[in-house]
ModelCIF file with pLDDT and N, C-alpha, C, O atoms, coordinates in Angstrom:
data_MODEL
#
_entry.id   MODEL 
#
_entity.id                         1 
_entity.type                       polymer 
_entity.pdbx_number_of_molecules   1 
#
_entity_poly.entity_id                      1 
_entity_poly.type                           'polypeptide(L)' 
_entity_poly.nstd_linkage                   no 
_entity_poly.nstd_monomer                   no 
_entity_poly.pdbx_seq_one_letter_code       
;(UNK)(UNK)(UNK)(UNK)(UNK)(UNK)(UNK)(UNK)(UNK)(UNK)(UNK)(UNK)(UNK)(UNK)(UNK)(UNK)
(UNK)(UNK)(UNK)(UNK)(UNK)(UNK)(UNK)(UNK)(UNK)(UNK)(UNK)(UNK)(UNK)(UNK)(UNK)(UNK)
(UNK)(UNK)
;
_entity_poly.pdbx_seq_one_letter_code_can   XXXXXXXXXXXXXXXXXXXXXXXXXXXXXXXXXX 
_entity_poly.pdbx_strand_id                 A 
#
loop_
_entity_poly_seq.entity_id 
_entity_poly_seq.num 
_entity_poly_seq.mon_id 
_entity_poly_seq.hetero 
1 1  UNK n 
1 2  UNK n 
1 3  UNK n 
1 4  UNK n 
1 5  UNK n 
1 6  UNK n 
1 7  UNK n 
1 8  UNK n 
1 9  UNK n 
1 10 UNK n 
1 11 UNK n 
1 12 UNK n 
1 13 UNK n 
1 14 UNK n 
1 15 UNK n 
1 16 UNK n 
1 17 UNK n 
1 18 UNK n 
1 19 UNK n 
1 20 UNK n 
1 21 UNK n 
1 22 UNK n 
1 23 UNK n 
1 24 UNK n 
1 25 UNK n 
1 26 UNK n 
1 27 UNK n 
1 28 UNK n 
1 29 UNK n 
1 30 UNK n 
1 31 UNK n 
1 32 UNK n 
1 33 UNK n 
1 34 UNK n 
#
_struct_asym.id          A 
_struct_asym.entity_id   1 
#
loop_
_ma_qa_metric.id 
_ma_qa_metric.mode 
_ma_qa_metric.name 
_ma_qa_metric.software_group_id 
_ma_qa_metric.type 
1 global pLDDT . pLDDT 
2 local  pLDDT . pLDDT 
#
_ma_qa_metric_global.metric_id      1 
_ma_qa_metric_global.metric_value   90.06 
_ma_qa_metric_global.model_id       1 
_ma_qa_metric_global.ordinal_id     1 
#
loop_
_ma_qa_metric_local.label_asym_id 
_ma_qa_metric_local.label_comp_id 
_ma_qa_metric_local.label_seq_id 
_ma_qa_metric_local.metric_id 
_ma_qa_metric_local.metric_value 
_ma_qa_metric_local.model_id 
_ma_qa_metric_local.ordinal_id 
A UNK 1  2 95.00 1 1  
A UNK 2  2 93.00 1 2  
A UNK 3  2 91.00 1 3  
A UNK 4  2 92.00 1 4  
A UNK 5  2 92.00 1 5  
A UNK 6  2 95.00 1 6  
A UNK 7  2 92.00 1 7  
A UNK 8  2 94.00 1 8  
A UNK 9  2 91.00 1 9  
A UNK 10 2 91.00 1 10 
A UNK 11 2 90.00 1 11 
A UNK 12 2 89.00 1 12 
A UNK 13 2 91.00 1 13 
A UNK 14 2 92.00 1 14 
A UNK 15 2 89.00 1 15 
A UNK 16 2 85.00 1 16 
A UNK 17 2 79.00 1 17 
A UNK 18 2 76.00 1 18 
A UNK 19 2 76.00 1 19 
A UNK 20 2 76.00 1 20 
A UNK 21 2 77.00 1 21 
A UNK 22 2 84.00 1 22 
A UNK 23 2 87.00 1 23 
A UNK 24 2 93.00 1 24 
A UNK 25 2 93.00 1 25 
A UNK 26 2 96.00 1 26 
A UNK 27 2 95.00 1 27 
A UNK 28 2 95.00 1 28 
A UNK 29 2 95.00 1 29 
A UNK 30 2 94.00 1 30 
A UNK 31 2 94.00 1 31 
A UNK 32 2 96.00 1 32 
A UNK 33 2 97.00 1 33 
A UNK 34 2 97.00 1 34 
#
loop_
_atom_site.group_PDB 
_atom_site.id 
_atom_site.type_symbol 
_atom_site.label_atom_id 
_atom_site.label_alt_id 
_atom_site.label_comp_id 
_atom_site.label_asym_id 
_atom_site.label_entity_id 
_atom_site.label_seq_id 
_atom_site.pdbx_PDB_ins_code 
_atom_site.Cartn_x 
_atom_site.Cartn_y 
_atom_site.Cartn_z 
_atom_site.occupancy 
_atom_site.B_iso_or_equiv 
_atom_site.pdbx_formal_charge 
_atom_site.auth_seq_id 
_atom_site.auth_comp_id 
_atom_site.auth_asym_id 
_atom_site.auth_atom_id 
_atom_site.pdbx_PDB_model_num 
ATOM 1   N N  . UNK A 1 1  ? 0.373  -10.839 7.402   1.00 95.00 ? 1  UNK A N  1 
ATOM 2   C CA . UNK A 1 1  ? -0.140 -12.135 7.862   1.00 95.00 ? 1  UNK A CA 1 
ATOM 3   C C  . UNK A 1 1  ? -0.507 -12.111 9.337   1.00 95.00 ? 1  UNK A C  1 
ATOM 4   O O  . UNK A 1 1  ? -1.388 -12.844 9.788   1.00 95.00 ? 1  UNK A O  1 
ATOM 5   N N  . UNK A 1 2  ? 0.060  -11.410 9.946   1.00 93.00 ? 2  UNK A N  1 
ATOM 6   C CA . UNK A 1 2  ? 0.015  -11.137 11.621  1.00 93.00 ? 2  UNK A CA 1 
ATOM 7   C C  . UNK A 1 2  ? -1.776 -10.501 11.759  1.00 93.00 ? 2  UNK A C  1 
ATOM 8   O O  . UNK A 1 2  ? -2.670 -10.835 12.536  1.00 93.00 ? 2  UNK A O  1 
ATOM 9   N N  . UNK A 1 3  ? -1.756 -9.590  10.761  1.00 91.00 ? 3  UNK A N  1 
ATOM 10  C CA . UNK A 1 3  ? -2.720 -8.720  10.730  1.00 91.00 ? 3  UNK A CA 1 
ATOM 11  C C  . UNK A 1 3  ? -2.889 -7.075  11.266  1.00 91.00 ? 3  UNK A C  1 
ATOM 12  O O  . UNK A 1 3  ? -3.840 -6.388  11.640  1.00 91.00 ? 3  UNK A O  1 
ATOM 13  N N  . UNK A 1 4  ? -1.195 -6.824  11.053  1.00 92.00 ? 4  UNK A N  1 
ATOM 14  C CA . UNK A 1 4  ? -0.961 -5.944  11.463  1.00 92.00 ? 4  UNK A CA 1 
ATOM 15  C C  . UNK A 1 4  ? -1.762 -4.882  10.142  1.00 92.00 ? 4  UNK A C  1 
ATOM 16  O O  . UNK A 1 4  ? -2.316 -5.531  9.254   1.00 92.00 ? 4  UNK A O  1 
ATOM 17  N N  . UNK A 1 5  ? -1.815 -3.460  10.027  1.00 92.00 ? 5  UNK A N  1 
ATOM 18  C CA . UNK A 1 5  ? -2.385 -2.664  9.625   1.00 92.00 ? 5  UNK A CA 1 
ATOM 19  C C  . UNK A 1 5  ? -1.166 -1.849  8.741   1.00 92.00 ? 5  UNK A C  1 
ATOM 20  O O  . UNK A 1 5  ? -0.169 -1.645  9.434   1.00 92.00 ? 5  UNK A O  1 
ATOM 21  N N  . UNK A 1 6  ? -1.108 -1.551  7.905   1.00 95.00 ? 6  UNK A N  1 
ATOM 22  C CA . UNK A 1 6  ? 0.394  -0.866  7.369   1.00 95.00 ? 6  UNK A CA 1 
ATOM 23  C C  . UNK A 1 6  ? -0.146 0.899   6.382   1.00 95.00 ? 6  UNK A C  1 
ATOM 24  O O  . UNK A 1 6  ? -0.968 1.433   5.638   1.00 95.00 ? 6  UNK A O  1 
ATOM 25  N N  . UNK A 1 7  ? 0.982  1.048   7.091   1.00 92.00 ? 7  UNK A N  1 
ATOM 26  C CA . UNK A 1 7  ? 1.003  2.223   6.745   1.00 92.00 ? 7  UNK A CA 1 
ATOM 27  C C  . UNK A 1 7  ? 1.765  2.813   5.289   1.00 92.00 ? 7  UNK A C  1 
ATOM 28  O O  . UNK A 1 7  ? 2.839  3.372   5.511   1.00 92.00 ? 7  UNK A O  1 
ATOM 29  N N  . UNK A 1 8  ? 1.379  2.760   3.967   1.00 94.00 ? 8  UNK A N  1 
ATOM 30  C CA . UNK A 1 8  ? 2.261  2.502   2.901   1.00 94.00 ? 8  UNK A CA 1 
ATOM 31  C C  . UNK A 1 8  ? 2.393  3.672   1.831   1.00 94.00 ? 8  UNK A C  1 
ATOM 32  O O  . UNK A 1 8  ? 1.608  3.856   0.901   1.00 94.00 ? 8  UNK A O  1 
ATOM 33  N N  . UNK A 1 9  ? 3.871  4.665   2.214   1.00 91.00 ? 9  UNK A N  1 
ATOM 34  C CA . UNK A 1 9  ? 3.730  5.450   1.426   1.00 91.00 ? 9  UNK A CA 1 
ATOM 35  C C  . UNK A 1 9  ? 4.400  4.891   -0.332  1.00 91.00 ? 9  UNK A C  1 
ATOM 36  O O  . UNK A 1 9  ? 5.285  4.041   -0.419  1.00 91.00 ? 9  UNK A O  1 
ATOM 37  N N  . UNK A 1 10 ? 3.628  5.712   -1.833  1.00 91.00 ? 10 UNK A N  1 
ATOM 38  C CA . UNK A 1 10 ? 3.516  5.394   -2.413  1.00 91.00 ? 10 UNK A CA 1 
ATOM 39  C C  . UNK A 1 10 ? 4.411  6.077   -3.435  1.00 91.00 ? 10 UNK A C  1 
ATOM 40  O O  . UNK A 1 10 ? 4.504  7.283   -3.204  1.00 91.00 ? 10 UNK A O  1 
ATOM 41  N N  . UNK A 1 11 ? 5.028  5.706   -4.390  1.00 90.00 ? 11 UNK A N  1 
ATOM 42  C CA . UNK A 1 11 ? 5.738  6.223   -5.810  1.00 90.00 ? 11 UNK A CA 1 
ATOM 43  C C  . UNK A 1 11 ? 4.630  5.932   -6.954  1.00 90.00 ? 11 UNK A C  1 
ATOM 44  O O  . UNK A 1 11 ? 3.493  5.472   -6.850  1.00 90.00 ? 11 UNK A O  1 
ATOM 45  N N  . UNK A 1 12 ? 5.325  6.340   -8.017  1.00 89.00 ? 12 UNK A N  1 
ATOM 46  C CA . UNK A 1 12 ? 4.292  6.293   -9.555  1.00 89.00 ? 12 UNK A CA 1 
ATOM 47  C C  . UNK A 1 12 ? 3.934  4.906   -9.230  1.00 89.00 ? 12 UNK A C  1 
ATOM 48  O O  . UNK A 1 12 ? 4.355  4.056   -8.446  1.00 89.00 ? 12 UNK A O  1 
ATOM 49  N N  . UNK A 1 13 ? 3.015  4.979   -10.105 1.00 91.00 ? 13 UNK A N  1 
ATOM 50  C CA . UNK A 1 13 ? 2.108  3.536   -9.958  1.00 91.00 ? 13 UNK A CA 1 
ATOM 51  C C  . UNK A 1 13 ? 0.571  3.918   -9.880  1.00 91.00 ? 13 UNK A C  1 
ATOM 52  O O  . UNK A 1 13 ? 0.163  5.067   -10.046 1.00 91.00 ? 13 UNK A O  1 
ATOM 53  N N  . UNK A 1 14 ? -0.283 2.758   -9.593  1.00 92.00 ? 14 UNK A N  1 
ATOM 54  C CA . UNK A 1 14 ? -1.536 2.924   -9.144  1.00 92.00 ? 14 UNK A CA 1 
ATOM 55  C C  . UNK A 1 14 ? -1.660 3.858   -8.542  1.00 92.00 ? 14 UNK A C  1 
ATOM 56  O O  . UNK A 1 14 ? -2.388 4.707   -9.055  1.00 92.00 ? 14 UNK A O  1 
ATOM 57  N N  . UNK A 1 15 ? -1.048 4.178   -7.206  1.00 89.00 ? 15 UNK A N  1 
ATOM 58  C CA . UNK A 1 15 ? -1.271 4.951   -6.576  1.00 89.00 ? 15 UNK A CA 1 
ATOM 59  C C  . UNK A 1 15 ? -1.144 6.443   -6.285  1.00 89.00 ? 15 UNK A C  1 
ATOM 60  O O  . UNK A 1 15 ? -1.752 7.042   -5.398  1.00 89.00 ? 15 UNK A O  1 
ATOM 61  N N  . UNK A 1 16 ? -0.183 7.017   -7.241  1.00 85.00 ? 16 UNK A N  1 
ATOM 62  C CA . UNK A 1 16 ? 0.516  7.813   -7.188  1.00 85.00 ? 16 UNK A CA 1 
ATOM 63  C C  . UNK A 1 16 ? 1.142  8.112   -8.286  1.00 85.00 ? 16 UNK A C  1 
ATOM 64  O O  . UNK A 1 16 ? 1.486  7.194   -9.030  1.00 85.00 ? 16 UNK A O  1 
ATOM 65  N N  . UNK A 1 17 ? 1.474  9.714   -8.681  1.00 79.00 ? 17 UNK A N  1 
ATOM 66  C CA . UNK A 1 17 ? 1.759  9.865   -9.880  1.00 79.00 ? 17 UNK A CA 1 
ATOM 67  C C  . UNK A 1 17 ? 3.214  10.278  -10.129 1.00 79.00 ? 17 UNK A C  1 
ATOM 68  O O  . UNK A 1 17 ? 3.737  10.664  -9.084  1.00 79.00 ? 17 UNK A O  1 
ATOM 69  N N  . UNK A 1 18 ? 4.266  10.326  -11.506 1.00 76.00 ? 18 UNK A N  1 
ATOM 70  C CA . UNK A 1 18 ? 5.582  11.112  -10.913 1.00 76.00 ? 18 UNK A CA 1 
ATOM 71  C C  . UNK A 1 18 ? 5.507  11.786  -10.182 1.00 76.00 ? 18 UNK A C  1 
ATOM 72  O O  . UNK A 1 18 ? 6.240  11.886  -9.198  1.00 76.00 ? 18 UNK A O  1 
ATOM 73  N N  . UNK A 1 19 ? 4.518  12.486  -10.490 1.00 76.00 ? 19 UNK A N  1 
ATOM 74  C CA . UNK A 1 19 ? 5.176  14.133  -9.079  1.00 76.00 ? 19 UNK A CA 1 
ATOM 75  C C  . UNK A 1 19 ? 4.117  14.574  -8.287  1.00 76.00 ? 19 UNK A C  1 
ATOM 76  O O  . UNK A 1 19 ? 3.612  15.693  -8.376  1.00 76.00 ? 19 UNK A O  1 
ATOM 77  N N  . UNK A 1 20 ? 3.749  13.619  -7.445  1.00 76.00 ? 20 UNK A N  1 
ATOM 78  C CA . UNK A 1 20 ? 2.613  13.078  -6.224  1.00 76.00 ? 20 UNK A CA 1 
ATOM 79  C C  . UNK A 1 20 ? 2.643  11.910  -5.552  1.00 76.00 ? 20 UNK A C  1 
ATOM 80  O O  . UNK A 1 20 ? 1.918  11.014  -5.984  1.00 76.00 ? 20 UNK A O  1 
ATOM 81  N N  . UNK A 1 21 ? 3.301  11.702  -4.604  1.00 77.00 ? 21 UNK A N  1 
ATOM 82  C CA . UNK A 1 21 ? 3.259  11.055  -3.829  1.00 77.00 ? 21 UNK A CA 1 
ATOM 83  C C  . UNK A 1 21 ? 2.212  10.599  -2.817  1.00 77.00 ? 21 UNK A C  1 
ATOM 84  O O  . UNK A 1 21 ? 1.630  11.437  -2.129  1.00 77.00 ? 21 UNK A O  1 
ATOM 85  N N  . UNK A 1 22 ? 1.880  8.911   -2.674  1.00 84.00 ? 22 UNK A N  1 
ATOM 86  C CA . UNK A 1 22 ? 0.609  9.338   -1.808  1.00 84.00 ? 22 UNK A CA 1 
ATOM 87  C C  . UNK A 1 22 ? 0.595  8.271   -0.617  1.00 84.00 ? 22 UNK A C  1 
ATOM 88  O O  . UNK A 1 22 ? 1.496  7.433   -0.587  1.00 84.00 ? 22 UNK A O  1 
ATOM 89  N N  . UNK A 1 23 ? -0.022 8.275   -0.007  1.00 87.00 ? 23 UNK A N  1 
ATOM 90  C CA . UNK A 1 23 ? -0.161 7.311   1.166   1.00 87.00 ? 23 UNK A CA 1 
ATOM 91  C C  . UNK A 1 23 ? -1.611 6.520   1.161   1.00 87.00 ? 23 UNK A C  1 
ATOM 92  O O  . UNK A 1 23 ? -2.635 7.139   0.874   1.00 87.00 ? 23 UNK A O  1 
ATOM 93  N N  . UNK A 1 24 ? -1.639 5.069   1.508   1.00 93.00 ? 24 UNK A N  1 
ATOM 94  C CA . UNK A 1 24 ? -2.348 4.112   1.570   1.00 93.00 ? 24 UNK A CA 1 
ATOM 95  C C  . UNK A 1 24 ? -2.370 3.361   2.598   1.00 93.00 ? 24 UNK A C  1 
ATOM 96  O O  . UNK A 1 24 ? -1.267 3.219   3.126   1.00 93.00 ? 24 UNK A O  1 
ATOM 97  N N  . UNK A 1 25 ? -3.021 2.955   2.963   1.00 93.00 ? 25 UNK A N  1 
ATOM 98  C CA . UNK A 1 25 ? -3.036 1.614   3.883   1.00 93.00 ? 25 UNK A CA 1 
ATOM 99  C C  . UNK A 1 25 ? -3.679 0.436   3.824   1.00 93.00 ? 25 UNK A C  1 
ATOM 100 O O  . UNK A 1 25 ? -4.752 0.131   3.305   1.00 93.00 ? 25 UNK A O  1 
ATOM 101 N N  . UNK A 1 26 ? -2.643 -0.372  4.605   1.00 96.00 ? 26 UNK A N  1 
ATOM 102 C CA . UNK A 1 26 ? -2.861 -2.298  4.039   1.00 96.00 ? 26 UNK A CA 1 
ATOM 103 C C  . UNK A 1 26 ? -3.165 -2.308  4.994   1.00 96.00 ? 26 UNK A C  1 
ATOM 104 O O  . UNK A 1 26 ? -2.838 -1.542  5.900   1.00 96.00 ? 26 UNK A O  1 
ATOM 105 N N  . UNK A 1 27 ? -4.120 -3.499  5.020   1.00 95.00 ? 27 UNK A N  1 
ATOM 106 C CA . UNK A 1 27 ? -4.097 -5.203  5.942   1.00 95.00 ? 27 UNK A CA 1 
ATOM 107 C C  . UNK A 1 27 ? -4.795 -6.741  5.118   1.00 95.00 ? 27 UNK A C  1 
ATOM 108 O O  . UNK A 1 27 ? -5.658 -7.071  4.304   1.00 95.00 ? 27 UNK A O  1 
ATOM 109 N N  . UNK A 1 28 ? -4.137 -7.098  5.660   1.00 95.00 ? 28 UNK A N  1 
ATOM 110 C CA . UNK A 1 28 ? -4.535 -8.844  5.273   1.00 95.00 ? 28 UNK A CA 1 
ATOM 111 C C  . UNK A 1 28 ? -3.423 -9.115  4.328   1.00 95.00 ? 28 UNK A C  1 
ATOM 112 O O  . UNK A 1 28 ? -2.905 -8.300  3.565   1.00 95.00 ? 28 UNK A O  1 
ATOM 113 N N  . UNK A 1 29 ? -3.150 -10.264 4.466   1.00 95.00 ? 29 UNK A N  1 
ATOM 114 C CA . UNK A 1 29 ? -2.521 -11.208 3.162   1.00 95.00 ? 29 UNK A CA 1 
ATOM 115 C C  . UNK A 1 29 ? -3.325 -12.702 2.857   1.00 95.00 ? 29 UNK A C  1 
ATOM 116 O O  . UNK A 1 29 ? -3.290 -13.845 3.311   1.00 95.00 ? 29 UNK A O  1 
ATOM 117 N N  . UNK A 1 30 ? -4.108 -11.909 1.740   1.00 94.00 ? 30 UNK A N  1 
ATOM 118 C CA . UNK A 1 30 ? -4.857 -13.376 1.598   1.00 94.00 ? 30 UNK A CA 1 
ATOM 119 C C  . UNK A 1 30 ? -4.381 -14.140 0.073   1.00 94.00 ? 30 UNK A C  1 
ATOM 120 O O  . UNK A 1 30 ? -5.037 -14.095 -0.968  1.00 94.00 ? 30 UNK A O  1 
ATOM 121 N N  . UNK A 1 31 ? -3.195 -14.766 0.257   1.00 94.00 ? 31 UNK A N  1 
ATOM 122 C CA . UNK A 1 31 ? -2.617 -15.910 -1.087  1.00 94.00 ? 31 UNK A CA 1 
ATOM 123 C C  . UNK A 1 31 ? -2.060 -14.434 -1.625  1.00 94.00 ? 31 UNK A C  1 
ATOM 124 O O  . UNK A 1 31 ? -2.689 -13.928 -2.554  1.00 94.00 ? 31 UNK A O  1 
ATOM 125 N N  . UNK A 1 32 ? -0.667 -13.569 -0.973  1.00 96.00 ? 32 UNK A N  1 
ATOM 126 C CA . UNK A 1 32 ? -0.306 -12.971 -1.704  1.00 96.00 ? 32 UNK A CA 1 
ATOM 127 C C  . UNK A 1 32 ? -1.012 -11.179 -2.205  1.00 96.00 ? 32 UNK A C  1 
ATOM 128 O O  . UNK A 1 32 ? -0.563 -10.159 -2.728  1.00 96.00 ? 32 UNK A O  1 
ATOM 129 N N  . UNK A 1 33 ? -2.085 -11.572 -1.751  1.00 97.00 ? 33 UNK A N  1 
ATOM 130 C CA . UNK A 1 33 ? -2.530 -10.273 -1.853  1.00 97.00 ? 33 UNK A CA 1 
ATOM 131 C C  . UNK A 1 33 ? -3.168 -9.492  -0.369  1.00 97.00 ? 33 UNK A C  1 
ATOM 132 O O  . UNK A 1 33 ? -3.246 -10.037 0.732   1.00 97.00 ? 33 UNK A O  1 
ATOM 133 N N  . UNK A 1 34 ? -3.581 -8.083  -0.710  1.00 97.00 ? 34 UNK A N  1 
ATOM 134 C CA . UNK A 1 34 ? -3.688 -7.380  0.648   1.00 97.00 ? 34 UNK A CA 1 
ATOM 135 C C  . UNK A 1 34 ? -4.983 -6.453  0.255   1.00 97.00 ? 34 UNK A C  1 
ATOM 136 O O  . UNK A 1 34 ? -5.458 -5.675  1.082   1.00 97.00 ? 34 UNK A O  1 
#
């Protein structure tokens, strides 16, 4: 909300698989989302 910039490392999911880990980055929170 500040608008800071984030640095977001990742587990399984969208982003990343069991056995891959990955890194992303945020900003914004607009109603909950980024």
């Amino acid at each position: 909300k500040k608008g800071k910039i984030v640095f977001a490392a990742m587990a399984n999911g969208i982003f990343a698989t069991p056995w891959y880990n990955h890194v992303i980055v945020l900003y914004g929170n607009d109603n909950g989302k980024t």
